[in-house]
N, C-alpha and C. Protein backbone atom coordinates (compact mmCIF):
# COMPACT_ATOMS: atom_id res chain seq x y z
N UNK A 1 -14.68 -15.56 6.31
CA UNK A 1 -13.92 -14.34 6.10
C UNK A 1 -14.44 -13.62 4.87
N UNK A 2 -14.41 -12.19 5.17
CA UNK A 2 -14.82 -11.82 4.30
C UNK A 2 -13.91 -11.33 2.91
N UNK A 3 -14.62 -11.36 1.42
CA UNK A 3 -13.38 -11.32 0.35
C UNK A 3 -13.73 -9.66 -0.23
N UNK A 4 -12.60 -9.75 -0.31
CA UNK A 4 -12.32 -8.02 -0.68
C UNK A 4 -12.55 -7.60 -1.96
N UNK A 5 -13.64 -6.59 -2.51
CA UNK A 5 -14.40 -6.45 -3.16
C UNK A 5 -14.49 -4.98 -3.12
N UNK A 6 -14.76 -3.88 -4.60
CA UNK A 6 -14.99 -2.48 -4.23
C UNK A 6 -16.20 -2.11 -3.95
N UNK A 7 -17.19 -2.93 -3.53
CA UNK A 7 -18.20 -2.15 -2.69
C UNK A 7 -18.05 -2.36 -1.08
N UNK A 8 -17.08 -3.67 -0.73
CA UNK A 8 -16.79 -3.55 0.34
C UNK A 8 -15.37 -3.14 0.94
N UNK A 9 -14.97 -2.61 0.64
CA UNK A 9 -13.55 -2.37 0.69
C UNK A 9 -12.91 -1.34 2.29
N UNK A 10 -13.95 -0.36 2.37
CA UNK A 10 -13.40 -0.06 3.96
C UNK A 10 -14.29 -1.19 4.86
N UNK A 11 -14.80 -1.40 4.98
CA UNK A 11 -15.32 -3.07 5.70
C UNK A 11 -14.24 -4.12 5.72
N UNK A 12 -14.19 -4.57 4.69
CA UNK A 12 -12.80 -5.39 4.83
C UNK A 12 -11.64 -4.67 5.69
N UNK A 13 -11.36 -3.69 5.65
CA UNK A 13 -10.16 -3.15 6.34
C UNK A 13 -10.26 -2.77 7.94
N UNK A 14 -11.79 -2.42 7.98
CA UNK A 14 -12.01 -2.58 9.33
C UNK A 14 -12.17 -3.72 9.81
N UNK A 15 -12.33 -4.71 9.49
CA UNK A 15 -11.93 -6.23 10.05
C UNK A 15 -10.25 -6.22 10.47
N UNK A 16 -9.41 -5.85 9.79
CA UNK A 16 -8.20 -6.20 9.38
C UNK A 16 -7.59 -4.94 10.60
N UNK A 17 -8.02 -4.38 11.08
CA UNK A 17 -7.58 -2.82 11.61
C UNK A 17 -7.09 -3.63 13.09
N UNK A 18 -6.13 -3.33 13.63
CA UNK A 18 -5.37 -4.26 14.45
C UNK A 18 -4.96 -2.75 15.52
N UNK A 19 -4.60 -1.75 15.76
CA UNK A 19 -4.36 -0.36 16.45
C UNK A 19 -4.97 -0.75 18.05
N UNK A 20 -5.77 -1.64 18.07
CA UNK A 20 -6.09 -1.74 19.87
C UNK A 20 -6.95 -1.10 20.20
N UNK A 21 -7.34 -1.58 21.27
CA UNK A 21 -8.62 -0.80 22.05
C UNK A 21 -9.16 0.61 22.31
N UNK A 22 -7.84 1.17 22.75
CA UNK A 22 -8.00 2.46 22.97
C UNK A 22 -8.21 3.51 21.40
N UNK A 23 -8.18 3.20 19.94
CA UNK A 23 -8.47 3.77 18.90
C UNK A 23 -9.63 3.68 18.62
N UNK A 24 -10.31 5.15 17.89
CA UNK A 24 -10.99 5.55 17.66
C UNK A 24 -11.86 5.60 16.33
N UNK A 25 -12.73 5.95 16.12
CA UNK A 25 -13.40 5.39 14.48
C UNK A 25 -12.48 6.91 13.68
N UNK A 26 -12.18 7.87 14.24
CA UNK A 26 -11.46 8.76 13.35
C UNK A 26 -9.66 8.17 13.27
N UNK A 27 -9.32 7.58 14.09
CA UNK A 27 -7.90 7.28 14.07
C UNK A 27 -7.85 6.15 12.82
N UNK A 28 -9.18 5.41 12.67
CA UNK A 28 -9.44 4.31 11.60
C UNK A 28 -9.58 4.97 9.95
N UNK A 29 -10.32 6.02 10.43
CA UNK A 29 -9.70 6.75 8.98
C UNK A 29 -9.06 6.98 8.48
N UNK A 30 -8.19 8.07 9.68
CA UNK A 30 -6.58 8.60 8.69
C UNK A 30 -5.56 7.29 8.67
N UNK A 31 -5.72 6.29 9.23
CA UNK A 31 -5.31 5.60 8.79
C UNK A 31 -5.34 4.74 7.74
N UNK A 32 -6.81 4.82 7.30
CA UNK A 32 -7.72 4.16 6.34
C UNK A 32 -7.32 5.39 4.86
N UNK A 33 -7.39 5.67 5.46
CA UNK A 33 -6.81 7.49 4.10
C UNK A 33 -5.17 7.53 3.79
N UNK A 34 -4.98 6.86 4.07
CA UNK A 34 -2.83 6.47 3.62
C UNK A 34 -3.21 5.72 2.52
N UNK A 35 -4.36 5.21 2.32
CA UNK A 35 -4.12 4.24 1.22
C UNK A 35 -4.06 5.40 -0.02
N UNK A 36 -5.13 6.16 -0.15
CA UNK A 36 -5.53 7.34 -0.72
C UNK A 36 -4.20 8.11 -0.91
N UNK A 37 -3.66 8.11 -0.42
CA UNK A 37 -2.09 9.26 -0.18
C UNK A 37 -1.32 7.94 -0.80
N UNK A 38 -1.33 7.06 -0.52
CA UNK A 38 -0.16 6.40 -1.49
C UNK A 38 -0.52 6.22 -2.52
N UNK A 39 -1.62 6.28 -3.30
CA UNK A 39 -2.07 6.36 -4.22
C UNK A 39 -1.70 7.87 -5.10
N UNK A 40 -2.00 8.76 -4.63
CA UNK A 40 -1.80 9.93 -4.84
C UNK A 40 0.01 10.80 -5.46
N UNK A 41 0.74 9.85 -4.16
CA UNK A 41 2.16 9.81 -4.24
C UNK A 41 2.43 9.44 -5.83
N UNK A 42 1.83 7.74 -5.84
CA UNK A 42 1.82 7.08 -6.94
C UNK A 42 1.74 7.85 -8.29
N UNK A 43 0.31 8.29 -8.11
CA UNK A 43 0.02 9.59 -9.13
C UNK A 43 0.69 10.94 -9.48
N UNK A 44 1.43 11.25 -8.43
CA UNK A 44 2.02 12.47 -9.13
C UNK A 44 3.59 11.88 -9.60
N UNK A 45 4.09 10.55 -8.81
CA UNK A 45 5.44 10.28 -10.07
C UNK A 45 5.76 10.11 -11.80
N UNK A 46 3.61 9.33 -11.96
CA UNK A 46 3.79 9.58 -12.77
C UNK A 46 3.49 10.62 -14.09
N UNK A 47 2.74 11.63 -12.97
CA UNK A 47 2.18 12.56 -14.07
C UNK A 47 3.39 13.50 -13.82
N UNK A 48 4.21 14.03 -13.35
CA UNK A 48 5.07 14.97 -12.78
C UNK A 48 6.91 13.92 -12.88
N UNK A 49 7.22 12.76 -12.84
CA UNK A 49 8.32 12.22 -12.52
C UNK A 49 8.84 12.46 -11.33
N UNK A 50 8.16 12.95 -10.28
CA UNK A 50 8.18 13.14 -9.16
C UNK A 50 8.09 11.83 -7.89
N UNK A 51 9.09 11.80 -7.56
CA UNK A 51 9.21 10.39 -6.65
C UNK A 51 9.62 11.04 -4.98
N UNK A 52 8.41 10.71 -4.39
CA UNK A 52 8.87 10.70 -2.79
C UNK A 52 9.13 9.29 -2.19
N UNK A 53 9.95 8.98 -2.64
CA UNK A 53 10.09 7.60 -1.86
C UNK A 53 10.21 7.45 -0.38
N UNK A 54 10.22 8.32 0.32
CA UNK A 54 10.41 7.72 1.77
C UNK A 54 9.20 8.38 2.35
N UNK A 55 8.77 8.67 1.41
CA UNK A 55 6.84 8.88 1.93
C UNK A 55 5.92 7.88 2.01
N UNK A 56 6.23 7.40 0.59
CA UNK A 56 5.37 6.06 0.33
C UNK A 56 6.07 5.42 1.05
N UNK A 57 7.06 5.22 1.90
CA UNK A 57 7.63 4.06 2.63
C UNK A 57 7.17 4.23 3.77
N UNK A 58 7.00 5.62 3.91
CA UNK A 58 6.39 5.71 5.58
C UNK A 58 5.41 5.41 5.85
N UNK A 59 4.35 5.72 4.91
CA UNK A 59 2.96 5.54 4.84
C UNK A 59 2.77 4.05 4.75
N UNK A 60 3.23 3.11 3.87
CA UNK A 60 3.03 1.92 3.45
C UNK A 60 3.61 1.19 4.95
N UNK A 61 5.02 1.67 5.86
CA UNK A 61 5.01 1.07 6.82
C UNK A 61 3.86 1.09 8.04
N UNK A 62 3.70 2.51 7.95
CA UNK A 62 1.85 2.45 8.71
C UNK A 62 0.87 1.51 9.04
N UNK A 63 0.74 1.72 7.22
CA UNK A 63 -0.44 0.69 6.81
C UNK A 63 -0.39 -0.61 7.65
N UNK A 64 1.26 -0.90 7.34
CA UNK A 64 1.67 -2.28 7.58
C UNK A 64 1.06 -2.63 9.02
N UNK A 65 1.80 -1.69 10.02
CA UNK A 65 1.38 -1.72 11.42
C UNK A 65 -0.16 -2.07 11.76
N UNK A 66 -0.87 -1.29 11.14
CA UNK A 66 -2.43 -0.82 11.07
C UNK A 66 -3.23 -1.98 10.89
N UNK A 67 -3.04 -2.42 9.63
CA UNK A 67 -3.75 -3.51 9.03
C UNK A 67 -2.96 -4.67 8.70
N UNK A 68 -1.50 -4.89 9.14
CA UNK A 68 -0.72 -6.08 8.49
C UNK A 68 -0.39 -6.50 7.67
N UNK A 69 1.11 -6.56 7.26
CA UNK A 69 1.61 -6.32 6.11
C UNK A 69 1.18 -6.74 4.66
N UNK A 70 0.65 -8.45 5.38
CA UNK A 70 -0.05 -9.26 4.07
C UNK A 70 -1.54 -8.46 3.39
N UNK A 71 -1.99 -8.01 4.22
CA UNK A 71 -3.29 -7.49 4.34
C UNK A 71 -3.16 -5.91 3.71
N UNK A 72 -2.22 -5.22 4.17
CA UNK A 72 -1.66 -4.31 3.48
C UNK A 72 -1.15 -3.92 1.78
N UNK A 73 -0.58 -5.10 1.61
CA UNK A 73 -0.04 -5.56 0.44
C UNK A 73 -1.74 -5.67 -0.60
N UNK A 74 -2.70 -6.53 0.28
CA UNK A 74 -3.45 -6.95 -0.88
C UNK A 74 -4.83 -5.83 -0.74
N UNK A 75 -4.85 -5.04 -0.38
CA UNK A 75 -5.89 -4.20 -0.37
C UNK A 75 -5.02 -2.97 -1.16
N UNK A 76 -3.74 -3.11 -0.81
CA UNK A 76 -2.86 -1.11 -1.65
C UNK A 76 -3.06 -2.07 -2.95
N UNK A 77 -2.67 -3.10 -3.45
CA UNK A 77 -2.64 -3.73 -5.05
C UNK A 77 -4.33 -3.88 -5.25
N UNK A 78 -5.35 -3.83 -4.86
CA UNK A 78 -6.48 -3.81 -5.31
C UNK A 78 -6.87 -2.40 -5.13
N UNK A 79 -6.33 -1.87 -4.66
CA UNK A 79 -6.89 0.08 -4.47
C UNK A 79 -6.07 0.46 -5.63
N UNK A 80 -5.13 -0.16 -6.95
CA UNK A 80 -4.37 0.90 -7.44
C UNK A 80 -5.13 0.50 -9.07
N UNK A 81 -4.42 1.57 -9.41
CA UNK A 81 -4.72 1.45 -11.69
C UNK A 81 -3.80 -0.14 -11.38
N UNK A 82 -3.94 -0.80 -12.19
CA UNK A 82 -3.26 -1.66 -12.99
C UNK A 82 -1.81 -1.38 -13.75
N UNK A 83 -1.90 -0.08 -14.50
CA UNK A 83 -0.43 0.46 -14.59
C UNK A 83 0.22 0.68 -13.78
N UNK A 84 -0.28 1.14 -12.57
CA UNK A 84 0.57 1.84 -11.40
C UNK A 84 1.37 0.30 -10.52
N UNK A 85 0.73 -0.63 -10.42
CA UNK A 85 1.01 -1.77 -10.06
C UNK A 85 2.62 -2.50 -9.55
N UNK A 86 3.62 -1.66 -10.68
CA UNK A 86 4.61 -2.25 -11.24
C UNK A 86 5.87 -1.29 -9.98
N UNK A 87 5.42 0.03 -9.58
CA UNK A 87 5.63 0.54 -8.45
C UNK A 87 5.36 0.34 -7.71
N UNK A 88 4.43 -0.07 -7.24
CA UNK A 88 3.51 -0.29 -6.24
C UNK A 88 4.40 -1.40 -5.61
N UNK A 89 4.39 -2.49 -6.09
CA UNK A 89 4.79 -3.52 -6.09
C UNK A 89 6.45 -3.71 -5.96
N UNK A 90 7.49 -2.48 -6.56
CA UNK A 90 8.77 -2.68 -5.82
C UNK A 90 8.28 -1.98 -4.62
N UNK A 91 7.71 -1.60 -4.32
CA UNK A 91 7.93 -0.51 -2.60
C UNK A 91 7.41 -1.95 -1.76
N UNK A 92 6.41 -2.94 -2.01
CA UNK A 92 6.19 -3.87 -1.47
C UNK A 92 6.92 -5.00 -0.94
N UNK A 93 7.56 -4.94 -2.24
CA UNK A 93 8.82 -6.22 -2.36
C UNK A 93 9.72 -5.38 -1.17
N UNK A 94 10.09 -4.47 -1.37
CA UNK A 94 11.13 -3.51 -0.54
C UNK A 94 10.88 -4.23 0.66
N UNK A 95 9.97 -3.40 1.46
CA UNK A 95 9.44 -4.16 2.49
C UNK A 95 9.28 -5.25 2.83
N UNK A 96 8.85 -6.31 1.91
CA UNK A 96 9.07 -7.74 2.34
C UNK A 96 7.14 -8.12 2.88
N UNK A 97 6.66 -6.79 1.97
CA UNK A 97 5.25 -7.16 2.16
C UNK A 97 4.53 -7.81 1.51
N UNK A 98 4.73 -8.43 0.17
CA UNK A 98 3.99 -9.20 -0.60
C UNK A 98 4.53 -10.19 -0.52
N UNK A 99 3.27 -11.35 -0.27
CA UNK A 99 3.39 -12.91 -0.15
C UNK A 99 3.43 -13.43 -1.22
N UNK A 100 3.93 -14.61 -0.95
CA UNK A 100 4.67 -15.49 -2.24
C UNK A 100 3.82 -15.43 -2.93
N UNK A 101 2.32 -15.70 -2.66
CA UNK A 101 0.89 -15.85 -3.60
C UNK A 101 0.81 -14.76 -4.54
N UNK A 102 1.24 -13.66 -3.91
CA UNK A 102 0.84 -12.22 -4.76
C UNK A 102 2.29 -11.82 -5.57
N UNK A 103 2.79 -12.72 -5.85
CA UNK A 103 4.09 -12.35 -6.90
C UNK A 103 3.62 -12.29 -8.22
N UNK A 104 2.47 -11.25 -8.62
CA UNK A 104 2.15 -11.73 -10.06
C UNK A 104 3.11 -11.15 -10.95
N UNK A 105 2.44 -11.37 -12.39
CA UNK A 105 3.68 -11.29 -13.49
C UNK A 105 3.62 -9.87 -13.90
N UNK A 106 3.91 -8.89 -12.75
CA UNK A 106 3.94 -7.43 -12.94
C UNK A 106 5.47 -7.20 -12.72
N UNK A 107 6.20 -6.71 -13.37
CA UNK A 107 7.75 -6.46 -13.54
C UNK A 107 7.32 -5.56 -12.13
N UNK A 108 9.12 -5.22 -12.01
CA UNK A 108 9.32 -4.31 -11.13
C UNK A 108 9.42 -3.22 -11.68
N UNK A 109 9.77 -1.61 -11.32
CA UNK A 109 10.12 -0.50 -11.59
C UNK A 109 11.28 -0.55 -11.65
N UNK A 110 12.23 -0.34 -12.63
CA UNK A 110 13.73 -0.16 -12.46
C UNK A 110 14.07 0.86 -11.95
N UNK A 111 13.60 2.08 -12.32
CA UNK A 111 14.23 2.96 -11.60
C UNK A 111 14.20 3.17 -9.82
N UNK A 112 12.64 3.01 -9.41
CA UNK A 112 12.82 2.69 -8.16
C UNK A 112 13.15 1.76 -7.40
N UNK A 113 13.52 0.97 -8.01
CA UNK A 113 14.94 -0.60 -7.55
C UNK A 113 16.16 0.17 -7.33
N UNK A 114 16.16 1.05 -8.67
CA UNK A 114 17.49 2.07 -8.16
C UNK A 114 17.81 2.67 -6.96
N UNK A 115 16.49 3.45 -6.93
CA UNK A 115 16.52 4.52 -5.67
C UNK A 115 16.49 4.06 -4.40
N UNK A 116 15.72 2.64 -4.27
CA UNK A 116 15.39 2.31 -3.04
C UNK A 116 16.85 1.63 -2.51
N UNK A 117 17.62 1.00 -3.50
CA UNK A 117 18.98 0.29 -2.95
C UNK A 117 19.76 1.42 -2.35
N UNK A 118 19.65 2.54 -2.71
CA UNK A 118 20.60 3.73 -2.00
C UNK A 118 20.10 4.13 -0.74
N UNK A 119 19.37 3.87 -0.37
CA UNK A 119 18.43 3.73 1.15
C UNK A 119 19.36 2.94 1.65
């Protein structure tokens, strides 16, 4: 198996790409491009305090579908800053997408613990 690395990183995901027969190398993109958009999301909460939370939830459930949740989990936490992590990581927990292995010692976001319990 191959280990996930940033020179190989859409490779790895096209291994992992699960959508079925009938998809296409462009359907592998925009799906492959949510990572990019949750990233982005990520980025404007914190340059702006701007939170779409049920964007990044939509998108991240995608992913989930796409590439599988575990698999999901560990390619969005290797695609992000290291600061950003700590968000990243409640929207994960939310979901129930990060495995016991990947519980590192990155706090949660309090405030979006907040927001997401009112969901």
């Amino acid at each position: 198996m191959l280990k996930l690395s940033k020179d190989n990183f859409e490779l790895y995901a096209s291994q992992h790409y699960s959508a079925g027969k009938w998809s296409t190398t462009e359907d592998f993109k925009n799906d492959f491009a949510r990572f990019n958009y949750v990233n982005r999301l990520i980025n404007r909460y914190y340059r702006d305090d701007e939170l779409k939370e049920r964007l990044i939830l939509n998108h991240l459930v995608i992913l989930g579908n796409m590439f599988g949740p575990k698999e999901t989990a560990k390619m969005a936490m290797f695609n992000i800053k290291a600061e950003q992590k700590p968000v990243l990581k409640t929207f994960l927990i939310y979901l129930n997408y990060l495995p016991e292995d990947m519980h590192l010692s990155i706090p949660l976001d309090s405030e979006i613990v907040d927001k997401l319990r009112k969901l």
